[in-house]
Structure formats: structure tokens, C-alpha cells
C-alpha atoms as a PDB file:
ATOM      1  CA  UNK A   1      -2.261  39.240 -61.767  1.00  0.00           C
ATOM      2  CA  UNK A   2      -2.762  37.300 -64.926  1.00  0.00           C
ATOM      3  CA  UNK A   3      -5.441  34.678 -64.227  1.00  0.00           C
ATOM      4  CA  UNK A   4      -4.796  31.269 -66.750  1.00  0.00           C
ATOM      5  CA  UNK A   5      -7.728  29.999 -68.802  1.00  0.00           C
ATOM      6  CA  UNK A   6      -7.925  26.343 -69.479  1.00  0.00           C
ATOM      7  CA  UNK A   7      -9.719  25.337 -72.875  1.00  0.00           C
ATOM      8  CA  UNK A   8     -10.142  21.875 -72.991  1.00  0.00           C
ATOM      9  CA  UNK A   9     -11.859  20.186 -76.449  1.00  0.00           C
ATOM     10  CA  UNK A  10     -13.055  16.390 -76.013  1.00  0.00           C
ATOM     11  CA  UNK A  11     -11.519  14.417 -78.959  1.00  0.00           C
ATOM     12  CA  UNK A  12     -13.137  11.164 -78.473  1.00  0.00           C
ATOM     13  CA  UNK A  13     -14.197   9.096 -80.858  1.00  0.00           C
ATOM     14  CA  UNK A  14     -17.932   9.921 -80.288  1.00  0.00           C
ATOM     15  CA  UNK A  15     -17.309  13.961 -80.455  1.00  0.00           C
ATOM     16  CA  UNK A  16     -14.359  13.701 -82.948  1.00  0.00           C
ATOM     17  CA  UNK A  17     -17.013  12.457 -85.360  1.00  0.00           C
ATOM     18  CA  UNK A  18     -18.975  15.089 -84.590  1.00  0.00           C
ATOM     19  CA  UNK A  19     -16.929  17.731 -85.303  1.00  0.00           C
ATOM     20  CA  UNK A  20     -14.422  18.537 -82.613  1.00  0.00           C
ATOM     21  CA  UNK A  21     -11.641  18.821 -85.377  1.00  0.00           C
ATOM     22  CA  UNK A  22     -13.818  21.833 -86.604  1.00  0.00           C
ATOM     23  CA  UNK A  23     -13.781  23.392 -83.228  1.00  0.00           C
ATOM     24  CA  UNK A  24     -10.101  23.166 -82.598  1.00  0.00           C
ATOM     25  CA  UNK A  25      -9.688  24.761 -85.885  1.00  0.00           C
ATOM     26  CA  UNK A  26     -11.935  27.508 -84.830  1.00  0.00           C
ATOM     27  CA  UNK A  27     -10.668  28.173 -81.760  1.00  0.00           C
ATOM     28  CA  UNK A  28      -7.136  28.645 -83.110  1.00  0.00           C
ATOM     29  CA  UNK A  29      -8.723  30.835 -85.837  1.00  0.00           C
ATOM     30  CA  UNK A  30     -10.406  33.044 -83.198  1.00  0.00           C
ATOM     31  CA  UNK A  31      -6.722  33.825 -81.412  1.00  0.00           C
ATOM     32  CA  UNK A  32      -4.833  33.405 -85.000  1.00  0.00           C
ATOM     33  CA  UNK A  33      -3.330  31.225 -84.180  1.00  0.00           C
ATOM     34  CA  UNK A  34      -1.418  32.354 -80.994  1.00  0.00           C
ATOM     35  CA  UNK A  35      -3.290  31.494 -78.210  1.00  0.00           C
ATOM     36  CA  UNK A  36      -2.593  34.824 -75.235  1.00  0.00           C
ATOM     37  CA  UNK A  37      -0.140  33.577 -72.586  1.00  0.00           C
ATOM     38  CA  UNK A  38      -2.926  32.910 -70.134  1.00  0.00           C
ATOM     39  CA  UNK A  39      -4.763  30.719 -72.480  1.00  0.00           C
ATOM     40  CA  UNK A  40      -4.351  27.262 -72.604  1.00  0.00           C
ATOM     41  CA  UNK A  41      -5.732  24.747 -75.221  1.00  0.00           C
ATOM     42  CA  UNK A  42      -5.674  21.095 -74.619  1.00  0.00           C
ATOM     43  CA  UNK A  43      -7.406  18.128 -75.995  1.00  0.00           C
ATOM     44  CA  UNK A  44      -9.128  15.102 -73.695  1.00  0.00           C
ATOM     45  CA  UNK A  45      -9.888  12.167 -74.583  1.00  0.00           C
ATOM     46  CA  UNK A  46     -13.586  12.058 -73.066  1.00  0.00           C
ATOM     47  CA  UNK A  47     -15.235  14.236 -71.167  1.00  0.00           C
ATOM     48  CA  UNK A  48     -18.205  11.994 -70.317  1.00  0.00           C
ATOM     49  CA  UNK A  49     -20.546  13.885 -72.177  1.00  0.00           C
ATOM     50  CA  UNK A  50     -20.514  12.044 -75.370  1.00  0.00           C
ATOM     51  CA  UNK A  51     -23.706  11.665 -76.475  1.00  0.00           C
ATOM     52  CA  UNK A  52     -23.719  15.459 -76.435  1.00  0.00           C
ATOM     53  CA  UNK A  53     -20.869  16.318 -78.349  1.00  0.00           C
ATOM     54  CA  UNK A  54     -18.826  18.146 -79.910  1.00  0.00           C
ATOM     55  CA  UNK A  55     -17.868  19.256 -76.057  1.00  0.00           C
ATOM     56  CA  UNK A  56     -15.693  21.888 -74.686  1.00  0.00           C
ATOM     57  CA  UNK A  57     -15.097  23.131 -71.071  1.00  0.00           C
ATOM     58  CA  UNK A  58     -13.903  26.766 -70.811  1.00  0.00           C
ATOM     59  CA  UNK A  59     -12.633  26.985 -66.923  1.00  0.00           C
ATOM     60  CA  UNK A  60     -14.496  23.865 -65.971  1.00  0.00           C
ATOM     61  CA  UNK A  61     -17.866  24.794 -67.413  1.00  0.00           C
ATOM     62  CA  UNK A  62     -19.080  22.376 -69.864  1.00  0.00           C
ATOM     63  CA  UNK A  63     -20.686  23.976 -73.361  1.00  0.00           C
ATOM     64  CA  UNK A  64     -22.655  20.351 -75.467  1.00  0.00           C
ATOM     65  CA  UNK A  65     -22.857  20.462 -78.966  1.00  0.00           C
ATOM     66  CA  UNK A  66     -21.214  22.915 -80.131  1.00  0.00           C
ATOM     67  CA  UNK A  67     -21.202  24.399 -84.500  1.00  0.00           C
ATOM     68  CA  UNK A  68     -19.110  27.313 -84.929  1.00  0.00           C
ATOM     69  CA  UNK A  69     -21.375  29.969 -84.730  1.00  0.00           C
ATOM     70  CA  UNK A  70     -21.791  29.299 -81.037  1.00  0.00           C
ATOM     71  CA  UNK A  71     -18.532  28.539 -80.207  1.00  0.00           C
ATOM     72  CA  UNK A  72     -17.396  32.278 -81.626  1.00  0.00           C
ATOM     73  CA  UNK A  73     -20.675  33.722 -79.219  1.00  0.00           C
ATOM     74  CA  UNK A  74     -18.823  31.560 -76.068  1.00  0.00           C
ATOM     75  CA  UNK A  75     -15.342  32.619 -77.019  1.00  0.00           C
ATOM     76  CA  UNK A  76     -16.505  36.081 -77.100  1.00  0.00           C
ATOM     77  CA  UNK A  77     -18.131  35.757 -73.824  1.00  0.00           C
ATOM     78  CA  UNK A  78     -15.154  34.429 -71.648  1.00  0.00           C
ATOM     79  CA  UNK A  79     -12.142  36.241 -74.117  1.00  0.00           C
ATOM     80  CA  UNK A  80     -13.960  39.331 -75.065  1.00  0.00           C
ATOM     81  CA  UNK A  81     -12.913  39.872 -78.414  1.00  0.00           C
END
């Protein structure tokens, strides 16, 4: 059984300022650009969490200001590349 991954980046105006651009680009740069079939990428428009951004949730669990070097440790973590 393939189990589906949900990646969801908040692009509100509070974390889009703070970089969630950079973390979209990332993540599509971590799976060149061709996300596996059970992998899906979305965008919201606010998590709630916005004093803490950039946010992402990977499967419902929230990671709060994120840079790139972390985001590669959390991608590794849950994709195992």
C-alpha cells in the first residue's frame, strides 16, 4: 500500500514575507522537481500560526519558522532521502 503525504506551505501574507516562497522552492528542489506520486504539495492561505512563520505541516504536524537548512533536515526525516 502506498500511503499519501500531504505537504502543505502557509502562503499568507505574514509567512509569505517571511520566506515561504523560499521554502516552496526548496521543497521542489529536494524532489527535482517531481514530487513521488504519494506526495502532495499544496499551498494555504493561513495556517494560524503566523507570527511563527514561514510554516509548513508535513502530515498534519506543524514545523514554525522554518530557513532551508532545516527544512532539508525535516524533509529528510519524513522522505528519507
Amino acid at each position: 500500500m502506498n500511503i499519501k503525504h500531504e505537504i502543505v506551505i502557509c502562503m499568507g501574507s505574514a509567512c509569505f514575507s517571511r520566506g515561504s516562497k523560499k521554502i516552496v522552492d526548496a521543497v521542489n528542489a529536494y524532489f527535482g522537481n517531481n514530487l513521488p506520486d504519494n506526495v502532495f504539495l499544496r499551498g494555504s492561505l493561513c495556517t494560524g500560526n503566523c507570527e511563527n512563520g514561514p510554516v509548513m505541516l508535513i502530515d498534519e504536524q506543524v514545523y514554525k519558522k522554518l530557513d532551508e537548512e532545516q527544512l532539508i533536515k525535516i524533509l529528510d526525516k519524513h522522505f528519507g532521502k
